[in-house]
PDB file of N, CA and C in Angstrom:
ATOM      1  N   UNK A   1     -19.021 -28.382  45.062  1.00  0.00           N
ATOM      2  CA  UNK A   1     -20.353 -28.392  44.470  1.00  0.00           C
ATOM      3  C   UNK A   1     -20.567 -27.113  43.672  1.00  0.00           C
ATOM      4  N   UNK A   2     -21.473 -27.291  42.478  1.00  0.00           N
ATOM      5  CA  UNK A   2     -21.247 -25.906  42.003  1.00  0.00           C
ATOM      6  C   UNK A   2     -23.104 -25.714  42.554  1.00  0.00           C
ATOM      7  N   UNK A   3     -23.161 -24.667  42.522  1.00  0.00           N
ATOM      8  CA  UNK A   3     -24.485 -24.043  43.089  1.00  0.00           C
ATOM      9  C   UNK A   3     -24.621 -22.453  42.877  1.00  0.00           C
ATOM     10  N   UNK A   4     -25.740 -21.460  43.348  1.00  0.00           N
ATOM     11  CA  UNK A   4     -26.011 -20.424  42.551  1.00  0.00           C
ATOM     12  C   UNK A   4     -24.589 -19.298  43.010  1.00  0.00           C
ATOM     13  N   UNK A   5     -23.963 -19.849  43.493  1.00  0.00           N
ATOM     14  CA  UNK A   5     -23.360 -18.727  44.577  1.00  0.00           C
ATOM     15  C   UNK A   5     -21.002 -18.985  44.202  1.00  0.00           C
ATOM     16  N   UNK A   6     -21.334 -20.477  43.395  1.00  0.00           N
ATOM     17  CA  UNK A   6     -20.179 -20.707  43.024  1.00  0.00           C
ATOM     18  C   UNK A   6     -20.273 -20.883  41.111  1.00  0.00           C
ATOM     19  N   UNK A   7     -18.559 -20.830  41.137  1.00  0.00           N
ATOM     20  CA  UNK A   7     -18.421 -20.712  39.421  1.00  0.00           C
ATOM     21  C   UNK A   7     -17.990 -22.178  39.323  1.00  0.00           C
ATOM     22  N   UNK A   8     -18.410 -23.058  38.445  1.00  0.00           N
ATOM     23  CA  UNK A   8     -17.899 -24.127  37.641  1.00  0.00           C
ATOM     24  C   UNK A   8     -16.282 -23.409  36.850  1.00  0.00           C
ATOM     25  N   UNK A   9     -15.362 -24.364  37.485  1.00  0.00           N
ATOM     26  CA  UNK A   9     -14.277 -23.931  37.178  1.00  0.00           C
ATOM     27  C   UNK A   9     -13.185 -24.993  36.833  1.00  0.00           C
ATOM     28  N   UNK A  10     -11.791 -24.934  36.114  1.00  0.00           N
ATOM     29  CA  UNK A  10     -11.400 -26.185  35.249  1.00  0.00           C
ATOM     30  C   UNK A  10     -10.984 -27.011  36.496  1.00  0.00           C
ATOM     31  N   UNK A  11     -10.627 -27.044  37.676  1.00  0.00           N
ATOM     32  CA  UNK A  11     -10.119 -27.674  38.892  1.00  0.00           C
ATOM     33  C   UNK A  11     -11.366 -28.638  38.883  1.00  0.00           C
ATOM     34  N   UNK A  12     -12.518 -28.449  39.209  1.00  0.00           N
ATOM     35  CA  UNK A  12     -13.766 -28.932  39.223  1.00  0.00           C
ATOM     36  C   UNK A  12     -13.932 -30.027  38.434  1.00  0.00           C
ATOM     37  N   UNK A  13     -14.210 -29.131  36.987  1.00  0.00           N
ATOM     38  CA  UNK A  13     -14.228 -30.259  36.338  1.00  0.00           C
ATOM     39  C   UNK A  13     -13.361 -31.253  36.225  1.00  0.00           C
ATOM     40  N   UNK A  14     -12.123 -31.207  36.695  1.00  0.00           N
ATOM     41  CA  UNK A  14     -10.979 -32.097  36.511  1.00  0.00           C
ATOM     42  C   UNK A  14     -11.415 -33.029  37.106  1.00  0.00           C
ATOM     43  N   UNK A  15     -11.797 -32.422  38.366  1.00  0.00           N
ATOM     44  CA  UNK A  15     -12.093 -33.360  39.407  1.00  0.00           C
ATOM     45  C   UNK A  15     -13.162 -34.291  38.856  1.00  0.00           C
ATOM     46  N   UNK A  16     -14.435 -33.738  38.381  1.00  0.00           N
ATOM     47  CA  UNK A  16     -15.679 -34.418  38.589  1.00  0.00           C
ATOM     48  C   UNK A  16     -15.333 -35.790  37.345  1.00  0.00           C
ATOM     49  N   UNK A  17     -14.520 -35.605  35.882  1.00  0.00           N
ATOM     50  CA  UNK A  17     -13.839 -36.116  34.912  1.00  0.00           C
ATOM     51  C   UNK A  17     -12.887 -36.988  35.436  1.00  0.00           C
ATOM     52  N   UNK A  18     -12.051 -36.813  36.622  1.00  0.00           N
ATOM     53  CA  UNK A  18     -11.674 -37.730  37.349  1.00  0.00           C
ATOM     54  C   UNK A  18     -12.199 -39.421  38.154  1.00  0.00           C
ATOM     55  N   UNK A  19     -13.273 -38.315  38.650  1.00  0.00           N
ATOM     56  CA  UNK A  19     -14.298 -39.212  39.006  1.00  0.00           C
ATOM     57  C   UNK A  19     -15.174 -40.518  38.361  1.00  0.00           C
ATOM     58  N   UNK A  20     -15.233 -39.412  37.375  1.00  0.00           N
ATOM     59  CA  UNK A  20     -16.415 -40.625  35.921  1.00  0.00           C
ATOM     60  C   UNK A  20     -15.451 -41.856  35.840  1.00  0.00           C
ATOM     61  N   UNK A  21     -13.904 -41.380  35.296  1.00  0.00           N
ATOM     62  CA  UNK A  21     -13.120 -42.277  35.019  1.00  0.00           C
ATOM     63  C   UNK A  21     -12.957 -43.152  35.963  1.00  0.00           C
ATOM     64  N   UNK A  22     -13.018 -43.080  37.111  1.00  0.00           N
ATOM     65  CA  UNK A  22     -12.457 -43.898  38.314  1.00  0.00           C
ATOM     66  C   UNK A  22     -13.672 -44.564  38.442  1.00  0.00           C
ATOM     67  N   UNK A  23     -15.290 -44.285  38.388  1.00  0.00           N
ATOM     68  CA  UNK A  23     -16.613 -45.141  38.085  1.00  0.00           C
ATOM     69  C   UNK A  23     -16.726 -45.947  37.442  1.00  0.00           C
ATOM     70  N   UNK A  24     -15.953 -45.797  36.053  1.00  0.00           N
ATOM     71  CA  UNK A  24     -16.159 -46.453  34.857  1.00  0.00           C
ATOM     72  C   UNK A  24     -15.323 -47.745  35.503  1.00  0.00           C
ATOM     73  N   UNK A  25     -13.903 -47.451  35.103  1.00  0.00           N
ATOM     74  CA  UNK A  25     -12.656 -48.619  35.756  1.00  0.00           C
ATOM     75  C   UNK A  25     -13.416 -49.306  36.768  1.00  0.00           C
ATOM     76  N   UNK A  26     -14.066 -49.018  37.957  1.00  0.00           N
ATOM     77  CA  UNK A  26     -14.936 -50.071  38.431  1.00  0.00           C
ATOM     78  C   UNK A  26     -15.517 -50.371  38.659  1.00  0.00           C
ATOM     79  N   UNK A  27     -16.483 -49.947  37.596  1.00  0.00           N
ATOM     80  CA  UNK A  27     -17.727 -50.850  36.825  1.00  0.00           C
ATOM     81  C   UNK A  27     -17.581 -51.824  36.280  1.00  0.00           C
ATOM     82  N   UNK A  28     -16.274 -51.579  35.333  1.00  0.00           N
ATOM     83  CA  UNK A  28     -16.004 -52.763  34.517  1.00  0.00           C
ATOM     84  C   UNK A  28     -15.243 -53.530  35.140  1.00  0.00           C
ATOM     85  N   UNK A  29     -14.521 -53.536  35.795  1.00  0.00           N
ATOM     86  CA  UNK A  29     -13.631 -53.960  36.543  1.00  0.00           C
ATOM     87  C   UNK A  29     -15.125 -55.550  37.402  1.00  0.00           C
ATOM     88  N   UNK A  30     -15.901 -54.626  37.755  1.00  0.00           N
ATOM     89  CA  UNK A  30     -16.584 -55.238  39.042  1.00  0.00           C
ATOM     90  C   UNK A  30     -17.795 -56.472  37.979  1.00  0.00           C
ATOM     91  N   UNK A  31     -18.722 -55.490  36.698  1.00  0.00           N
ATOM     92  CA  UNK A  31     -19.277 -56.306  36.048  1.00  0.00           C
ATOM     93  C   UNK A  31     -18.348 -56.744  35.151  1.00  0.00           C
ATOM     94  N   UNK A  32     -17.270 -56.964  34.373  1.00  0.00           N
ATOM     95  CA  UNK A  32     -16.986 -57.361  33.698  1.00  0.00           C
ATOM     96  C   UNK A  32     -17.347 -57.055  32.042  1.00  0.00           C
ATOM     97  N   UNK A  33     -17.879 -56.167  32.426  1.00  0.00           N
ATOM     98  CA  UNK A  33     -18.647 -55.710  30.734  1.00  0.00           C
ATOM     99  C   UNK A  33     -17.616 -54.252  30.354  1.00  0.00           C
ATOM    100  N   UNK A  34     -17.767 -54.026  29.256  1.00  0.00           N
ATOM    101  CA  UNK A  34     -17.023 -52.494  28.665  1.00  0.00           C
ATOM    102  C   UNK A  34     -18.209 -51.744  29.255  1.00  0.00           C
ATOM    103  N   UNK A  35     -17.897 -50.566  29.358  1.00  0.00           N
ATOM    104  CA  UNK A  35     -18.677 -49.531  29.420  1.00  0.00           C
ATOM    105  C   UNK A  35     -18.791 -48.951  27.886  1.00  0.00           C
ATOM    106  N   UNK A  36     -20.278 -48.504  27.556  1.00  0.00           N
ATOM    107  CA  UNK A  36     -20.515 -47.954  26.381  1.00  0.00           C
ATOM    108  C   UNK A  36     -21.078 -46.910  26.802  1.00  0.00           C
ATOM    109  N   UNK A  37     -20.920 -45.779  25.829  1.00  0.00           N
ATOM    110  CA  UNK A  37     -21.534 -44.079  26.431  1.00  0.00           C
ATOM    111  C   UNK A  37     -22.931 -44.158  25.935  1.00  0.00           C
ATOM    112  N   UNK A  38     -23.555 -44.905  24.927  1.00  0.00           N
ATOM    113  CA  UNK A  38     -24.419 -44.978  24.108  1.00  0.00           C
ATOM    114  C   UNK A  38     -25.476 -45.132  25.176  1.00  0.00           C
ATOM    115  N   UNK A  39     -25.100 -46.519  25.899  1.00  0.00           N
ATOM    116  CA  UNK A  39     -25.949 -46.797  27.024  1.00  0.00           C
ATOM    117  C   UNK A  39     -26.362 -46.181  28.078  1.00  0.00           C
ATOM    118  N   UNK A  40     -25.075 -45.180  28.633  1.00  0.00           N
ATOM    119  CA  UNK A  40     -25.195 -44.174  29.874  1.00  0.00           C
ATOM    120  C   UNK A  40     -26.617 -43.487  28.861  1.00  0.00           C
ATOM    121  N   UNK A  41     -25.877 -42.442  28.006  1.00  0.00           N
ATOM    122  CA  UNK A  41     -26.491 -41.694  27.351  1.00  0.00           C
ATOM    123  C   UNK A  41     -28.410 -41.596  27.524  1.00  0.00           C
ATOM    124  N   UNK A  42     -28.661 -43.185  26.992  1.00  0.00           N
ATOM    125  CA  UNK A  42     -29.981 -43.670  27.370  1.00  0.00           C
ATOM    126  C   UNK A  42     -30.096 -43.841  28.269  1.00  0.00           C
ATOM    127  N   UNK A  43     -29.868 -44.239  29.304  1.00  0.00           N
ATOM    128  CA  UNK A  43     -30.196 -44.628  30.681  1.00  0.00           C
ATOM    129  C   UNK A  43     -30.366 -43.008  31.498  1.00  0.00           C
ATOM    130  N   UNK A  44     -29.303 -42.381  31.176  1.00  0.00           N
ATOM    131  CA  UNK A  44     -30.077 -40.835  31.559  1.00  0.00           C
ATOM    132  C   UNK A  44     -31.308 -39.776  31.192  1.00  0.00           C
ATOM    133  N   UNK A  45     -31.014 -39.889  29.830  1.00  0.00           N
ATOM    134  CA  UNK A  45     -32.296 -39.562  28.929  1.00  0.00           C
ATOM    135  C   UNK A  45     -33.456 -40.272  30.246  1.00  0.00           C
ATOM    136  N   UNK A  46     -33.666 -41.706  30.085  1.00  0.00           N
ATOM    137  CA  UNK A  46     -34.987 -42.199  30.448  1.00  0.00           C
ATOM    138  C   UNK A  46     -34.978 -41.594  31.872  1.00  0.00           C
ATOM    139  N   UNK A  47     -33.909 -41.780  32.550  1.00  0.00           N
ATOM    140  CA  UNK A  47     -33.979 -41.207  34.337  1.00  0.00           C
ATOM    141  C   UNK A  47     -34.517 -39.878  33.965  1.00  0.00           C
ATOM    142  N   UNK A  48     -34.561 -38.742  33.122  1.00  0.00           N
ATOM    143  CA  UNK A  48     -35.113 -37.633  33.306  1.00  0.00           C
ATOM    144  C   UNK A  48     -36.635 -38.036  33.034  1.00  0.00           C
ATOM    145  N   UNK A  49     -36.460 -38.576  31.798  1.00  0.00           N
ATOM    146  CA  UNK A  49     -38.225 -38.291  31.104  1.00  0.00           C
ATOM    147  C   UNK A  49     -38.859 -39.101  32.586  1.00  0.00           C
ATOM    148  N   UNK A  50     -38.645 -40.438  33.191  1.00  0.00           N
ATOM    149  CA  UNK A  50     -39.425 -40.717  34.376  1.00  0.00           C
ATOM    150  C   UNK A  50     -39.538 -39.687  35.012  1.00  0.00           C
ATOM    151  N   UNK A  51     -38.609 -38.903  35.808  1.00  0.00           N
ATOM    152  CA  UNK A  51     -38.911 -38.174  36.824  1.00  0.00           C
ATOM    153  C   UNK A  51     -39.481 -37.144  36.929  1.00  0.00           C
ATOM    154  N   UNK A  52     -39.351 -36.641  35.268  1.00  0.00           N
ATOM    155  CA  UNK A  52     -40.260 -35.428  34.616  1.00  0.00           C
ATOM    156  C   UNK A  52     -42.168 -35.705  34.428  1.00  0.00           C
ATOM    157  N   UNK A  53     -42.317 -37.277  34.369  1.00  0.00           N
ATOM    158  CA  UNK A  53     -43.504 -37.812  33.994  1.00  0.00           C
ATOM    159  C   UNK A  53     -44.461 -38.009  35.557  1.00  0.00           C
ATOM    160  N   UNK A  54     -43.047 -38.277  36.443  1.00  0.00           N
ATOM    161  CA  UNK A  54     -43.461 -38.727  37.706  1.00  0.00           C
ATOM    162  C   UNK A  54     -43.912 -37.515  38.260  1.00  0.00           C
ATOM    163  N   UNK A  55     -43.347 -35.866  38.222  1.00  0.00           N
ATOM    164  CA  UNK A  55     -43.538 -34.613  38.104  1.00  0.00           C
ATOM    165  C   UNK A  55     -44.950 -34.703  38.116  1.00  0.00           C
ATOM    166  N   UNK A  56     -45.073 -34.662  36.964  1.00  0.00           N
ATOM    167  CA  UNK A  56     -46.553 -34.072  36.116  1.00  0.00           C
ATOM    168  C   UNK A  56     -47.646 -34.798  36.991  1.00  0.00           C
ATOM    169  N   UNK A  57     -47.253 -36.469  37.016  1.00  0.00           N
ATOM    170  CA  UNK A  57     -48.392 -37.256  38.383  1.00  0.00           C
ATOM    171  C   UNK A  57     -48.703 -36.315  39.201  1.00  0.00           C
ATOM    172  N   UNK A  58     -47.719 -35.998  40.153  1.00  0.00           N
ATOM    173  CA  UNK A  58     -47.944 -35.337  41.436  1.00  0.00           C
ATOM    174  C   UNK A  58     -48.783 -34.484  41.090  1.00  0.00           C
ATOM    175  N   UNK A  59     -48.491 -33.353  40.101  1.00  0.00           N
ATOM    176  CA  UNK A  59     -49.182 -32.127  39.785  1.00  0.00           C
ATOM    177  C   UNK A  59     -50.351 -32.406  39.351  1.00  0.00           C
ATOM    178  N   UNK A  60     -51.243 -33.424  39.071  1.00  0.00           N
ATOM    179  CA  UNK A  60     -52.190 -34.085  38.750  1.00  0.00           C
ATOM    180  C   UNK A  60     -52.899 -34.501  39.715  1.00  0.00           C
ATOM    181  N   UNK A  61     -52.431 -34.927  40.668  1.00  0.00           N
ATOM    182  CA  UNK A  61     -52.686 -35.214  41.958  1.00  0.00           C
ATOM    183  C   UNK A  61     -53.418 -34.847  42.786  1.00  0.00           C
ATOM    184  N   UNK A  62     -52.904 -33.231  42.487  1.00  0.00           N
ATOM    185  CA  UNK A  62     -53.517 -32.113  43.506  1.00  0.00           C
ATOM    186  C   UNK A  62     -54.809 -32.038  43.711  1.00  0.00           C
ATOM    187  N   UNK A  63     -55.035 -31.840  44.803  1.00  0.00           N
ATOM    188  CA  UNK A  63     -56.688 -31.743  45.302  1.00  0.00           C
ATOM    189  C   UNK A  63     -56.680 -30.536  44.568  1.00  0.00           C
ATOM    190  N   UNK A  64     -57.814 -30.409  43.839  1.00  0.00           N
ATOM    191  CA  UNK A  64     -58.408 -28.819  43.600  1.00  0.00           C
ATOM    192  C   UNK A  64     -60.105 -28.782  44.114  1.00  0.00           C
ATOM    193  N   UNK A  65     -60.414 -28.013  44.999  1.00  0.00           N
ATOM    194  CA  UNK A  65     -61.451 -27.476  45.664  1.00  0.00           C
ATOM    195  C   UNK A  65     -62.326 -27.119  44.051  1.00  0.00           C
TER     196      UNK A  65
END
């Protein structure tokens, strides 16, 4: 894991680049569809802006006296 106390280093990433690849293969493998980056791409974008929007709710939320 990288965190405040470790360095992102090329072993790591090998690994984590390892990983994607081995997700992808069975994804497609399992849906039958190609994987397109276009789509990840968006589908992350939107997972932030929700959770960033869902954020701001809470903080909205707050009781203020």
């Amino acid at each position: 894991a990288v965190g405040p106390f470790e360095e992102l280093n090329e072993n790591k990433l090998d690994y984590v680049v390892g990983q994607m690849h081995d997700g992808i293969e069975w994804m497609e493998k399992t849906t039958g569809r190609k994987y397109d980056d276009e789509r990840l791409i968006e589908a992350v974008y939107d997972t932030c802006r929700s959770t960033s929007t869902w954020a701001e709710i809470c903080a909205l939320n707050k009781a203020i006296p």
